[in-house]
Protein backbone atom coordinates (compact mmCIF):
# COMPACT_ATOMS: atom_id res chain seq x y z
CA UNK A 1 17.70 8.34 28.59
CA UNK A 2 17.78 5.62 31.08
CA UNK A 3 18.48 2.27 31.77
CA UNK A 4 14.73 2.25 33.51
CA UNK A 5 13.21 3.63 30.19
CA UNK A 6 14.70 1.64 27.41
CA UNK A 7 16.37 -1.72 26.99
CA UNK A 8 19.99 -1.76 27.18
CA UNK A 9 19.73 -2.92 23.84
CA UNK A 10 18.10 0.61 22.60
CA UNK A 11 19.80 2.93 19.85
CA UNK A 12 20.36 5.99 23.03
CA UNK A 13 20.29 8.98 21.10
CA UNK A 14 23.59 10.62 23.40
CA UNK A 15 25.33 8.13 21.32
CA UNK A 16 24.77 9.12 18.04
CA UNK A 17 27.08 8.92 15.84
CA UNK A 18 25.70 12.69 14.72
CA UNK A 19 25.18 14.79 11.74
CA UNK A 20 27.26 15.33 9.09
CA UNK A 21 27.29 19.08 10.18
CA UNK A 22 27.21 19.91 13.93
CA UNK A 23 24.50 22.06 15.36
CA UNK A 24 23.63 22.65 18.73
CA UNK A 25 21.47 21.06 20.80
CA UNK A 26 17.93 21.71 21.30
CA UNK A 27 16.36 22.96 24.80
CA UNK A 28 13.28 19.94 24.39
CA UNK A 29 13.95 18.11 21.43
CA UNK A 30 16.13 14.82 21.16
CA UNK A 31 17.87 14.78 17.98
CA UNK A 32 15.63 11.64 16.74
CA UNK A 33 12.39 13.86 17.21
CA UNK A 34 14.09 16.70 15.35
CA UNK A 35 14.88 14.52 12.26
CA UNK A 36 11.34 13.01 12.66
CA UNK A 37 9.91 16.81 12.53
CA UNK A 38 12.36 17.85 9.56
CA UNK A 39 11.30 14.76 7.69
CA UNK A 40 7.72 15.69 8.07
CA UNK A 41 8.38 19.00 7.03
CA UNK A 42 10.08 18.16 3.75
CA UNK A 43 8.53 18.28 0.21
CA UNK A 44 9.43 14.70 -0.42
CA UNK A 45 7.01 13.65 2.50
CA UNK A 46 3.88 16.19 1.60
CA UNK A 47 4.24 14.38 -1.92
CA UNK A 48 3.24 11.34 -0.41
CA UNK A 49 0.09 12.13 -0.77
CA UNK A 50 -0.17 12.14 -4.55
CA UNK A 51 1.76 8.90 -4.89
CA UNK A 52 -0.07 5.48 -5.49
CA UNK A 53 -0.12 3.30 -3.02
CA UNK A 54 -1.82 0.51 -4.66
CA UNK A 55 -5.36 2.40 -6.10
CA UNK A 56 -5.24 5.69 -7.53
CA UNK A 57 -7.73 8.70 -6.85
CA UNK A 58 -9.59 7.34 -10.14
CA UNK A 59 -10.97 4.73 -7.87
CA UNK A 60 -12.03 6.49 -4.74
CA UNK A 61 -10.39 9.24 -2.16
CA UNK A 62 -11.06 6.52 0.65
CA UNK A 63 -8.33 4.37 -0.52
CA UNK A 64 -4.75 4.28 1.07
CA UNK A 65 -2.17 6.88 -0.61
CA UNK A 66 1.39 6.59 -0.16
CA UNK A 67 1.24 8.83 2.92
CA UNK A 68 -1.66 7.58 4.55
CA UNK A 69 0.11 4.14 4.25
CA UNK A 70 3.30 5.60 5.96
CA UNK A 71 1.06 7.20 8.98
CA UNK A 72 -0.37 3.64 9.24
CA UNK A 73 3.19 2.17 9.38
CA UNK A 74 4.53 4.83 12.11
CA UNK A 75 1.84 4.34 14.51
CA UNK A 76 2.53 0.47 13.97
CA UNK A 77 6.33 0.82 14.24
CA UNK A 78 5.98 3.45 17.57
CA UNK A 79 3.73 0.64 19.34
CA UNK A 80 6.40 -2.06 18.41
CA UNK A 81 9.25 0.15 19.85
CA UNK A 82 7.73 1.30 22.76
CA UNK A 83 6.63 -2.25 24.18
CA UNK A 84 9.80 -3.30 23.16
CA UNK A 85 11.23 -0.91 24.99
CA UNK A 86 13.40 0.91 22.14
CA UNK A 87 14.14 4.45 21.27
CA UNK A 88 10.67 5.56 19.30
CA UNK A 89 11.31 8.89 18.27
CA UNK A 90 14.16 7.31 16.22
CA UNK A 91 11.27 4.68 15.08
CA UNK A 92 9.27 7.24 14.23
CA UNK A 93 11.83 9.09 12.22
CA UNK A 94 12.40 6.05 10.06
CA UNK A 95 8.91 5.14 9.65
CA UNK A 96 8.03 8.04 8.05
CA UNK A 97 10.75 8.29 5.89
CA UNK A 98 10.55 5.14 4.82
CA UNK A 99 9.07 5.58 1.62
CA UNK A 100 10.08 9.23 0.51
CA UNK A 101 12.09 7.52 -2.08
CA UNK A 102 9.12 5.97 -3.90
CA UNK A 103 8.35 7.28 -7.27
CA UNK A 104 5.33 7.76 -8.87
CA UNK A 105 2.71 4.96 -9.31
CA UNK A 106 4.16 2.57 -6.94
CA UNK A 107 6.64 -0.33 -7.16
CA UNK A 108 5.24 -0.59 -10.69
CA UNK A 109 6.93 2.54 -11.87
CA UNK A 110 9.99 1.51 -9.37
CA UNK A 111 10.48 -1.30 -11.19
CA UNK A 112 10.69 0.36 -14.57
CA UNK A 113 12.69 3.04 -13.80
CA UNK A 114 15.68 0.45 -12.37
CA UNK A 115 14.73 -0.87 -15.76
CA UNK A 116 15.77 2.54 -18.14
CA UNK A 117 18.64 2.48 -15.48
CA UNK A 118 19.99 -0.51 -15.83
CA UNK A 119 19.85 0.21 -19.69
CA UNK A 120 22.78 2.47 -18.59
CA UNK A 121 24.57 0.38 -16.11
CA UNK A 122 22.49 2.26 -13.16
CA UNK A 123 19.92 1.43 -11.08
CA UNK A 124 17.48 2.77 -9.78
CA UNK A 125 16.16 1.88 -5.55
CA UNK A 126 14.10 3.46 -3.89
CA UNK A 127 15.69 3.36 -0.23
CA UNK A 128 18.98 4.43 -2.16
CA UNK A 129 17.06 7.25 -3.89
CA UNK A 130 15.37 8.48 -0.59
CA UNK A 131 19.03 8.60 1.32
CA UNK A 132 19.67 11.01 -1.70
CA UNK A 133 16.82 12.94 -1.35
CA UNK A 134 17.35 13.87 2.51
CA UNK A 135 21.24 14.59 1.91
CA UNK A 136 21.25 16.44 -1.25
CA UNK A 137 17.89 17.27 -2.76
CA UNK A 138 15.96 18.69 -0.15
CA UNK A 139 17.33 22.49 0.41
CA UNK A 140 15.23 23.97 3.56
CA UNK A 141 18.40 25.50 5.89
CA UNK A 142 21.15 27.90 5.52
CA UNK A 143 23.47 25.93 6.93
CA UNK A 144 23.62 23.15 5.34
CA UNK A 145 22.93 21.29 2.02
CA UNK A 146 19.96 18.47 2.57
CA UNK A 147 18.31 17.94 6.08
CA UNK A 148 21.27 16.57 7.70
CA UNK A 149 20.37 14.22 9.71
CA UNK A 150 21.89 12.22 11.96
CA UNK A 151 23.85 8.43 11.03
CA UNK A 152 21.04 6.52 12.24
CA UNK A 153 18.33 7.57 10.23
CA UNK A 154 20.35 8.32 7.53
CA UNK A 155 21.47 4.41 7.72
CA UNK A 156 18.13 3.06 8.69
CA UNK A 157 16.55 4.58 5.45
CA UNK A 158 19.38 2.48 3.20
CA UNK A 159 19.14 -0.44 5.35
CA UNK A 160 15.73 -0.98 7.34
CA UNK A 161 14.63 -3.50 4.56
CA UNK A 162 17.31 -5.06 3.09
CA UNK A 163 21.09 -5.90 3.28
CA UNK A 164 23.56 -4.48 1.00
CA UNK A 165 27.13 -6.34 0.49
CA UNK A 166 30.20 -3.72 1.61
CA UNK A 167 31.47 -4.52 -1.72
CA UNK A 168 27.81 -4.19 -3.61
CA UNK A 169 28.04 -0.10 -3.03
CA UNK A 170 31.23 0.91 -2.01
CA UNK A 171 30.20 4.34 -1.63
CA UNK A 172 28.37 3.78 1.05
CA UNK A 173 30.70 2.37 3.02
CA UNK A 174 30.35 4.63 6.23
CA UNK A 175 26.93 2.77 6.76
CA UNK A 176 28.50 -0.11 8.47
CA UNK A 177 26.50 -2.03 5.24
CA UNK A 178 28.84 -5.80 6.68
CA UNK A 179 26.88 -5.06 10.02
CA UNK A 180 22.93 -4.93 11.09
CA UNK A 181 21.24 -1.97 11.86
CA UNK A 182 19.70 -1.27 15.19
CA UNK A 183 16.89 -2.67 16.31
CA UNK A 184 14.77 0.42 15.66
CA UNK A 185 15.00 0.28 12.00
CA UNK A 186 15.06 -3.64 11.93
CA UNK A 187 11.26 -3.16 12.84
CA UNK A 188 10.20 -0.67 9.93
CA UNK A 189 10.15 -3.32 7.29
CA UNK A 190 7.79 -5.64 9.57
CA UNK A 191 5.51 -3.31 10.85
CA UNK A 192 5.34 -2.20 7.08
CA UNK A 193 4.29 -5.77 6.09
CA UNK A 194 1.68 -5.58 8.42
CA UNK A 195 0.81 -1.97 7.56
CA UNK A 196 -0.27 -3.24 3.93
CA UNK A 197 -1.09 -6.69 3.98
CA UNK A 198 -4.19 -4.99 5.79
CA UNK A 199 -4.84 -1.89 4.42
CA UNK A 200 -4.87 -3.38 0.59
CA UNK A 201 -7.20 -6.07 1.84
CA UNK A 202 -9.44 -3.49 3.27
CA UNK A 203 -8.99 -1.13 0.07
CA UNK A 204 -9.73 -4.10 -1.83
CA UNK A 205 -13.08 -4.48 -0.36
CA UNK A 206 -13.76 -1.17 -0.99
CA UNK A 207 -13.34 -1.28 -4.31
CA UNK A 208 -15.31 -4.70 -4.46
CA UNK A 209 -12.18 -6.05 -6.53
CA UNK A 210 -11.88 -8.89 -3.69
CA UNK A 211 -14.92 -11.64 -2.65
CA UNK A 212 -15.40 -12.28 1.07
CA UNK A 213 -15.85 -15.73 -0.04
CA UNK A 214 -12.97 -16.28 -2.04
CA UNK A 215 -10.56 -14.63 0.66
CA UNK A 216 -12.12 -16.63 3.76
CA UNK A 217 -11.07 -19.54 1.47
CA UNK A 218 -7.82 -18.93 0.65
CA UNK A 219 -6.48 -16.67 4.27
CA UNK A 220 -7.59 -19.13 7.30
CA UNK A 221 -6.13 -16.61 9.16
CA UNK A 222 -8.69 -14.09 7.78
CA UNK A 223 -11.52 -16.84 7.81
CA UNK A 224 -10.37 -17.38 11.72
CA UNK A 225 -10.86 -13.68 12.58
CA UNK A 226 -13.95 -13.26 10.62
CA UNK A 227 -15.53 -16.24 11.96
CA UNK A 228 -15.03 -15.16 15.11
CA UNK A 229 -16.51 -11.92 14.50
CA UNK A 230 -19.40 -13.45 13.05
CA UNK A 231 -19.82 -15.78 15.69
CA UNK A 232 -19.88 -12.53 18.29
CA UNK A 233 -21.75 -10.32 16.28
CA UNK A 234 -23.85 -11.93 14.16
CA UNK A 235 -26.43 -9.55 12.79
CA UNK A 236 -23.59 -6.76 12.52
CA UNK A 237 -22.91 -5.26 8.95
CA UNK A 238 -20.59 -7.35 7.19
CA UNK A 239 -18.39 -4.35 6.73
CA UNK A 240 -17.68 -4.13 10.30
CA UNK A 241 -16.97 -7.62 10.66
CA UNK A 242 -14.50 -7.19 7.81
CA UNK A 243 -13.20 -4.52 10.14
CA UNK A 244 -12.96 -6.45 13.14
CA UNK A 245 -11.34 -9.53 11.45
CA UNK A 246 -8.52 -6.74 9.91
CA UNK A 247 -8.39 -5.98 13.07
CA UNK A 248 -7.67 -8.88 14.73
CA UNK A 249 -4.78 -9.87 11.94
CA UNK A 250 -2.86 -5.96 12.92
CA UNK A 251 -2.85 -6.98 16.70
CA UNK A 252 -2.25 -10.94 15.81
CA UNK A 253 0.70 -9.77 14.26
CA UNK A 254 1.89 -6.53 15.83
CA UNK A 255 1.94 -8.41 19.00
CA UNK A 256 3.87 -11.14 17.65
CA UNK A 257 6.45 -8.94 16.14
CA UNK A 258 6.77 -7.82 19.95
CA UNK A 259 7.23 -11.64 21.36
CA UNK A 260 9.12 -12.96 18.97
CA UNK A 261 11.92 -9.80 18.32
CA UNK A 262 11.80 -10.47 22.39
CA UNK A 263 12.81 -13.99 21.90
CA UNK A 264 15.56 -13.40 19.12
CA UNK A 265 16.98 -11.28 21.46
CA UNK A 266 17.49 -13.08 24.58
CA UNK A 267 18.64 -16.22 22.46
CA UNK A 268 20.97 -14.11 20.30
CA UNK A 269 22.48 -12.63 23.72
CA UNK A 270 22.45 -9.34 22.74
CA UNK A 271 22.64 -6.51 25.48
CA UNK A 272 23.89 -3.54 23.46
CA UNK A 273 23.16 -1.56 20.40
CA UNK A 274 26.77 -2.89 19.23
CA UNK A 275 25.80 -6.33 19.66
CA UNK A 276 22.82 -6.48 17.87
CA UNK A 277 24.78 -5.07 14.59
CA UNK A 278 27.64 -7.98 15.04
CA UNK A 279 24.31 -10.51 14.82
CA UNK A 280 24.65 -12.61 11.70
CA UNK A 281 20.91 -12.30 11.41
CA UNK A 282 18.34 -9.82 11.72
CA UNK A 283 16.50 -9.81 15.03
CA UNK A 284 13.35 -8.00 14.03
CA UNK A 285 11.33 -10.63 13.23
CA UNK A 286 8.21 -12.96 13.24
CA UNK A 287 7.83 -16.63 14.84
CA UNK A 288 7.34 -18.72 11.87
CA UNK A 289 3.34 -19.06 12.49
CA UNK A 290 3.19 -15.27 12.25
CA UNK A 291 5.39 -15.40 9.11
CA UNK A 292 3.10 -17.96 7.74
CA UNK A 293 0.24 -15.59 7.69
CA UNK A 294 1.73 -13.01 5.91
CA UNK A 295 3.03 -15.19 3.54
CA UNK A 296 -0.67 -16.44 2.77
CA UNK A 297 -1.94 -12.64 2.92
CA UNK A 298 0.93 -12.06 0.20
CA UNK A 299 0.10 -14.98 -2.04
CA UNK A 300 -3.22 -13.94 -2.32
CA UNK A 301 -3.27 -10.20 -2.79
CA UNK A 302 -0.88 -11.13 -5.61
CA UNK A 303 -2.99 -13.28 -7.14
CA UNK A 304 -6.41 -11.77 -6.27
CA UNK A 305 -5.87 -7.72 -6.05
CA UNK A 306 -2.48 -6.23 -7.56
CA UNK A 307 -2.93 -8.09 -11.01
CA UNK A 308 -6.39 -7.63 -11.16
CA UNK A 309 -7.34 -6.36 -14.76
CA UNK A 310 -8.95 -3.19 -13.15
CA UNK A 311 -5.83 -2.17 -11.68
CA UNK A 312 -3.22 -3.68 -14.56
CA UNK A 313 -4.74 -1.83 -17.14
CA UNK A 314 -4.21 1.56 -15.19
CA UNK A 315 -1.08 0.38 -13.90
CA UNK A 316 0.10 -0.20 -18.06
CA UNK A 317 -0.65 3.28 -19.16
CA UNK A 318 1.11 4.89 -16.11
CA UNK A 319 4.01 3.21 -16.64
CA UNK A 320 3.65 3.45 -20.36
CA UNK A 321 3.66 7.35 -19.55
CA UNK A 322 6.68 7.09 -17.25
CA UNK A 323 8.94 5.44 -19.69
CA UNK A 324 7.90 7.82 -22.50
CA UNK A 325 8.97 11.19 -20.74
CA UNK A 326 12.29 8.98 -19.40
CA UNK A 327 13.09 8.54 -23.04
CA UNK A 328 11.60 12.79 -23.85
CA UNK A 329 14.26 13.70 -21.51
CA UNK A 330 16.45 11.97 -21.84
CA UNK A 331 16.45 13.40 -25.77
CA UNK A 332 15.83 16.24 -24.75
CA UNK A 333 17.21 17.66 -21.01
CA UNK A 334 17.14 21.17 -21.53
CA UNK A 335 13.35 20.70 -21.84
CA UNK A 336 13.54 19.88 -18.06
CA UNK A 337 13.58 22.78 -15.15
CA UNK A 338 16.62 24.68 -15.07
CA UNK A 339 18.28 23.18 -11.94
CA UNK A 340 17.69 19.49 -13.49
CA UNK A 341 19.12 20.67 -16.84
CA UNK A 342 22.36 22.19 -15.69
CA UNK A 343 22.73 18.96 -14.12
CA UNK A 344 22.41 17.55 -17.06
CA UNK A 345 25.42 19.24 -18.64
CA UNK A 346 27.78 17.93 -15.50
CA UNK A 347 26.06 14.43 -14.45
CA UNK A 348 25.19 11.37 -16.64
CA UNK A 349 22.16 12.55 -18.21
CA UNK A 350 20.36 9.25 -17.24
CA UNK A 351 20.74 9.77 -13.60
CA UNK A 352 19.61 13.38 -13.76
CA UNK A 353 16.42 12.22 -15.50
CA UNK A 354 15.64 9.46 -13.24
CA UNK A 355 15.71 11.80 -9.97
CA UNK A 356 13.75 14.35 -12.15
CA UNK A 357 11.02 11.48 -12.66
CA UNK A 358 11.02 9.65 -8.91
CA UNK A 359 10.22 13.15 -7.68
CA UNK A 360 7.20 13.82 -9.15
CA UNK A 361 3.32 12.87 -8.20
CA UNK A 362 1.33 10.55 -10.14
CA UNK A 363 -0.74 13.09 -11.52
CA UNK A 364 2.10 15.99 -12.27
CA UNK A 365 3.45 12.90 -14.42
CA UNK A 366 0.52 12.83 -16.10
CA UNK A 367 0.31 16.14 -16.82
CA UNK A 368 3.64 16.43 -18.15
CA UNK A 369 2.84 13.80 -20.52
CA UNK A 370 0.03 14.91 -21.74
CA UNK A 371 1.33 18.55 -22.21
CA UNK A 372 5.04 17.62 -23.47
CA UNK A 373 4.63 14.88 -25.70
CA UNK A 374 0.93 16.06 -26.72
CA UNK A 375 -1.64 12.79 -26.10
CA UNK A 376 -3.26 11.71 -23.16
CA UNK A 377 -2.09 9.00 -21.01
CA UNK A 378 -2.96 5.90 -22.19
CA UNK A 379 -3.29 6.95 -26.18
CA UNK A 380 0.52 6.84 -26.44
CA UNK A 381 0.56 3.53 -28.95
């Protein structure tokens, strides 16, 4: 790795902080690529693709899925880096395990299992929960216990959206939580902003839940884009000048994610990895024009798509289902696989449940529903 090929502000993988347990180097791979190709190896990842992302299967198999969604944020997050000039197998490696942690049926069922938690003086998050998964739950080597990877993507899946307080989780105290991460990882939450704000637009259209009226009203950006699409093309499907206008908004912001990280930079003085974690502020980040349209793009997907009836009503009985088997379990543990129930006998019960639950696909919670407490989803009340 060179001073000619990255930025001298670039996580350079020869100074890792490594892996919990050492291994040899390999002949072609960095150690970033490897934990990029052990993450996509994993279970956790390949059950991405039962896992809501905002519509379910019920609705179409054209919509967005948990892992399509996460290869839409890595190619997003490997353009940033590499214009940037940063390290993007290390990038990559975060991006895609950025939302292993999720549970089933999206931040709807994340939000009610830190609810059963908290019932218990837990909690339940779902970057916390993935840093769990790729130490101790996932068992592919003989070596080693987890997929031990190295500090930085181990500490960019805790930290590449949020802060945490040194004295919020002292347990996690080796991940430097009083400092920023690298610059690699600051990206992932961006890029993953602009990853959905996107994709659920487009998925709403699909699904004919969103007007292109009523959205050209409320997004100017959106209106912009499509206007000018309209104005270029205008006996062109309107599908494709939905396309072109979503298209417009990815590279609108994408490249001012580039610009404006650029600018933070230089003003923040920053010329090593080192210095960009003493920064008092992230530096991953869009000009305020940029952050303006995502805002809007926010505001009205709230308001328009995620609590549209369609989608509430389905969202209800999943999460009706989710809290049911919490509460079956946690009742009755031994009813659980073995390797969850002996936990069970050594481990708060509550926390063995709540792994036991995050892990599984939308549909296998379904099943389990339906099977163990004997009514289908939805007929619960």
């Amino acid at each position: 790795m060179t001073g000619m090929e990255f930025a001298s502000y670039a996580m350079d993988v020869r100074r890792s902080r490594g892996r919990r347990h050492f291994e040899p180097q390999h002949p072609y791979r960095t150690d970033y690529a490897r934990d990029r190709d052990r993450v996509i190896h994993s279970r956790a990842f390949r059950r991405l693709e039962a896992k809501t992302q905002v519509f379910t299967t019920r609705f179409s198999d054209h919509f967005r899925d948990r892992l399509t969604h996460t290869l839409e944020v890595t190619q997003i997050a490997r353009t940033v880096a590499g214009t940037l000039k940063l390290n993007a197998d290390l990038a990559e490696a975060l991006a895609l395990a950025h939302d292993i942690g999720h549970p089933p049926f999206g931040h709807a069922g994340e939000r009610q299992l830190d609810l059963r938690m908290r019932e218990h003086g837990d909690r339940f998050d779902h970057n916390l929960h993935a840093l769990r998964i790729v130490e101790q739950f996932e068992q592919r080597y003989l070596d080693f216990p987890g997929l031990n990877l190295t500090f930085e993507v181990r500490e960019g899946i805790i930290k590449h959206s949020r802060d945490y307080r040194p004295e919020e989780l002292p347990a996690l105290a080796e991940y430097l939580l009083g400092e920023r991460p690298p610059l690699e990882a600051q990206i992932i939450d961006r890029a993953d902003e602009i990853a959905y704000n996107a994709a659920d637009l487009d998925d709403g259209f699909e699904a004919r839940l969103l007007d292109l009226g009523t959205v050209r009203a409320d997004v100017p950006a959106f209106d912009a884009a499509y206007s000018e699409a309209d104005r270029r093309h205008p006996q062109a499907p309107q599908k494709l000048k939905i396309n072109e206008a979503l298209k417009r908004i990815i590279d609108f912001l994408a490249t001012d994610l580039i610009d404006n990280t650029r600018r933070q930079v230089v003003a923040s003085g920053a010329k090593t990895v080192e210095e960009v974690r003493q920064t008092g502020k992230r530096l991953a980040a869009f000009s305020p024009e940029a952050a303006d349209v995502c805002a809007s793009l926010k505001r009205f997907l709230g308001a328009r798509l995620y609590s549209h009836p369609a989608l509430a009503e389905e969202r209800d009985r999943s999460v009706a289902a989710l809290e049911a088997l919490f509460c079956f379990f946690l009742e009755r543990p031994e009813r659980m696989p073995a390797q969850y129930a002996g936990r069970a006998h050594r481990e708060p019960a509550h926390r063995v449940v709540c792994d036991y639950i995050a892990g599984m696909t939308d549909q296998f919670l379904l099943r389990q529903f339906q099977e163990l407490l004997g009514v289908p989803a939805g007929r619960e009340r």
